[in-house]
Each structure stands twice: as structure tokens, then as C-alpha cells.
C-alpha atoms as a PDB file:
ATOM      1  CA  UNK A   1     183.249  88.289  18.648  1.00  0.00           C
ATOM      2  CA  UNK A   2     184.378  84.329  17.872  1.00  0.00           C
ATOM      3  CA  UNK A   3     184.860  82.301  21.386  1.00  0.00           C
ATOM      4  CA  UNK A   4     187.744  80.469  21.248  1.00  0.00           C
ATOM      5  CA  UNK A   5     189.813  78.133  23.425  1.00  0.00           C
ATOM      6  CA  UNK A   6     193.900  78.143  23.516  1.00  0.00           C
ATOM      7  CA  UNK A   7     194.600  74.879  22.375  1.00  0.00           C
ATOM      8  CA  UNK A   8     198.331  72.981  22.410  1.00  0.00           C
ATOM      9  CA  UNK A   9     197.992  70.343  20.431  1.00  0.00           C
ATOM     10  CA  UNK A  10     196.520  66.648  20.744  1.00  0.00           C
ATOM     11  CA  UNK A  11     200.352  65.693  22.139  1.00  0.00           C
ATOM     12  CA  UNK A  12     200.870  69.040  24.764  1.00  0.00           C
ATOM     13  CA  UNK A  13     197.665  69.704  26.022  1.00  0.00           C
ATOM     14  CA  UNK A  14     195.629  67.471  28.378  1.00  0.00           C
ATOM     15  CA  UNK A  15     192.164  69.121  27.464  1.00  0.00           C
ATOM     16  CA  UNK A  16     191.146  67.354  24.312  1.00  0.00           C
ATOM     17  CA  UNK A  17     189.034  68.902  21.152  1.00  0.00           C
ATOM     18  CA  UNK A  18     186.317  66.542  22.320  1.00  0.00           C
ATOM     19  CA  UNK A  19     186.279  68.703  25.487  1.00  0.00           C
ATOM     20  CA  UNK A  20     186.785  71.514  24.507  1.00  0.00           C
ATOM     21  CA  UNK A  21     183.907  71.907  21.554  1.00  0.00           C
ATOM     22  CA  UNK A  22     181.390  70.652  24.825  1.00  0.00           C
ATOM     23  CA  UNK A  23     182.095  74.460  26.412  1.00  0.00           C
ATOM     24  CA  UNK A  24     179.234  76.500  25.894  1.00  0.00           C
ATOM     25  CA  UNK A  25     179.665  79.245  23.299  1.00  0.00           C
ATOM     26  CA  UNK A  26     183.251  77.485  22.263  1.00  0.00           C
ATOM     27  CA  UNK A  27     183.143  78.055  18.210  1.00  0.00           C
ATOM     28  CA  UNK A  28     187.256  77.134  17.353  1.00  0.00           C
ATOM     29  CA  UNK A  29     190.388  76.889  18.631  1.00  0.00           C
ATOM     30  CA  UNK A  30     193.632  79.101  18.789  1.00  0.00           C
ATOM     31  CA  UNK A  31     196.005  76.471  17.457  1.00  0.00           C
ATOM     32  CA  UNK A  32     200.153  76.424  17.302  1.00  0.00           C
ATOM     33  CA  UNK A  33     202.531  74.300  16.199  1.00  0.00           C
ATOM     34  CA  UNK A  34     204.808  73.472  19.054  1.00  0.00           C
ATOM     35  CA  UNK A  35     206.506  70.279  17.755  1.00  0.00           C
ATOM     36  CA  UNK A  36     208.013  72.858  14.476  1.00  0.00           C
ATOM     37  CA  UNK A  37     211.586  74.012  15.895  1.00  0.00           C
ATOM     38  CA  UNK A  38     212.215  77.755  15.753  1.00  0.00           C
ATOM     39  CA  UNK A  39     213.228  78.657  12.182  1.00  0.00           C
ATOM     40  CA  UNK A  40     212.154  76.133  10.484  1.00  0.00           C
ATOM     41  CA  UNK A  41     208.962  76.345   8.018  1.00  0.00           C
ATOM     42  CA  UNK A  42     205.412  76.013   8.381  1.00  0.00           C
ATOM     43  CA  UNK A  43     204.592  73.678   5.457  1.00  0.00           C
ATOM     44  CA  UNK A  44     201.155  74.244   3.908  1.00  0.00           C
ATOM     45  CA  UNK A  45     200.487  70.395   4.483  1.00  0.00           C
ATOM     46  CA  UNK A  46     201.394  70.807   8.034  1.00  0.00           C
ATOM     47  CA  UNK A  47     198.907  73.428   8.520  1.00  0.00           C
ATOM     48  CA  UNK A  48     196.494  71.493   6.739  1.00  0.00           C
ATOM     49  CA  UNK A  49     196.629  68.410   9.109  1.00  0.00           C
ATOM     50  CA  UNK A  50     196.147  71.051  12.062  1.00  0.00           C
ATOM     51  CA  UNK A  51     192.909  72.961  10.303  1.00  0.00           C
ATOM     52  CA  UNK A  52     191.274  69.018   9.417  1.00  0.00           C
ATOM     53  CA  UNK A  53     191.977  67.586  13.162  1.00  0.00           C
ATOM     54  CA  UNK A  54     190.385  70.808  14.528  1.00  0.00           C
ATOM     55  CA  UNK A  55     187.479  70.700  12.381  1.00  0.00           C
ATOM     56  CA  UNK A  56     186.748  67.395  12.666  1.00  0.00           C
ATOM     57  CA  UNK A  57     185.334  67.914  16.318  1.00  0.00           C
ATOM     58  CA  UNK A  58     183.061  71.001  14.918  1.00  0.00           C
ATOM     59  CA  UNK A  59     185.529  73.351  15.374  1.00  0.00           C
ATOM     60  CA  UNK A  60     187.596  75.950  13.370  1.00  0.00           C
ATOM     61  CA  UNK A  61     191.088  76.697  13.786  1.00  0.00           C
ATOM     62  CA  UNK A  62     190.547  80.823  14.246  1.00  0.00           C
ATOM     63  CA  UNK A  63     194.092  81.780  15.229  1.00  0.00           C
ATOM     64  CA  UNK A  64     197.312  80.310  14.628  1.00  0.00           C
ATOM     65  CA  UNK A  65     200.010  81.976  18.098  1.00  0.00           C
ATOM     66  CA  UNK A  66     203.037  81.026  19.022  1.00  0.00           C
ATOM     67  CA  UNK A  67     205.060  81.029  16.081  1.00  0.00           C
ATOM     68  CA  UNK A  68     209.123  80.424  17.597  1.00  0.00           C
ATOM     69  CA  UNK A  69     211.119  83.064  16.317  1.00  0.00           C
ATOM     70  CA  UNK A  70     214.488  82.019  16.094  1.00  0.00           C
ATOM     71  CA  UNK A  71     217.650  83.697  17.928  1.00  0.00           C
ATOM     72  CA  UNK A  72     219.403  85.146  15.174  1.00  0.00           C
ATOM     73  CA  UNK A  73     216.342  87.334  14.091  1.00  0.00           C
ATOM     74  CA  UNK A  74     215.881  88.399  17.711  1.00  0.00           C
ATOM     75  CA  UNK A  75     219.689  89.118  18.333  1.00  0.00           C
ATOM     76  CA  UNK A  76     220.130  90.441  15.343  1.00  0.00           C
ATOM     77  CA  UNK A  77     222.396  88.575  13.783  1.00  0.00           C
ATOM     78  CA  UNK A  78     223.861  88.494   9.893  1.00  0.00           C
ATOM     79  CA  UNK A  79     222.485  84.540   9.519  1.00  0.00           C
ATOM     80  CA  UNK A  80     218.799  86.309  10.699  1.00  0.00           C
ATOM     81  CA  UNK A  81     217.676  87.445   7.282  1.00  0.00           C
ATOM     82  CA  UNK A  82     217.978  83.254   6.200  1.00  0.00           C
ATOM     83  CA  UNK A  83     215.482  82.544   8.925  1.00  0.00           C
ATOM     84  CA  UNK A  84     213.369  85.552   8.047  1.00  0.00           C
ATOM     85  CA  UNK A  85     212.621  84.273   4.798  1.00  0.00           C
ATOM     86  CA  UNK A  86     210.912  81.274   6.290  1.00  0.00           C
END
């Protein structure tokens, strides 16, 4: 089993990586991408930045979680398979 720590992002979350990689047993983080809007990509270099600002505190980015699904693919709707291809 990897410990991790839920982590929002260096602009949403007031516990830093600094703090976080001083818990005991704390090996990476389970990282999202809050500032992406819901049906809009996930660009490799985006991803990138994440995994390289994690891992420069000694951590790994283990997880990625809260990926925003948009409306239309929830509801449903014709417009949902556009977003689904994302």
C-alpha cells in the first residue's frame, strides 16, 4: 500500500507540498486539476507541469481524481459524445 495525501493544487489548497512530504509515511500525492473547466482536455503538457511540481518536493503524483465530467455526458445529451471524446 502507497500513503498518499489528497492534494488541490498549489492555488486551492492551503497545505503546501512542503508540508505535506514532512508527514510520516507520506510517499505522493493524489493530484487534480481543478482550474481545467469540465469538458475541456487534459493536455499532456498540463499533466506534465502537475507530475514535475509534485516531484520536486520528493513526491510522486500516484492518483490523478476529480476529473469534471461535463453536463451533457451526465444528462445524456446528443452534444455528449463531443465531450466524450476528450
Amino acid at each position: 500500500m502507497k500513503m498518499t495525501f489528497r492534494w488541490f493544487g498549489s492555488k486551492d489548497d492551503t497545505v503546501t507540498l512542503d508540508q505535506i512530504r514532512q508527514i510520516p509515511g507520506i510517499t505522493g500525492v493524489v493530484g487534480m486539476l481543478t482550474d481545467i473547466p469540465a469538458g475541456e482536455v487534459w493536455s499532456e503538457e498540463r499533466i506534465r507541469e502537475l507530475v514535475v511540481e509534485v516531484n520536486s518536493y520528493g513526491l510522486e503524483l500516484e492518483v490523478i481524481e476529480s476529473v469534471n465530467v461535463h453536463e451533457d455526458i451526465k444528462l445524456g445529451l446528443s452534444t455528449r459524445d463531443k465531450y466524450i471524446e476528450n
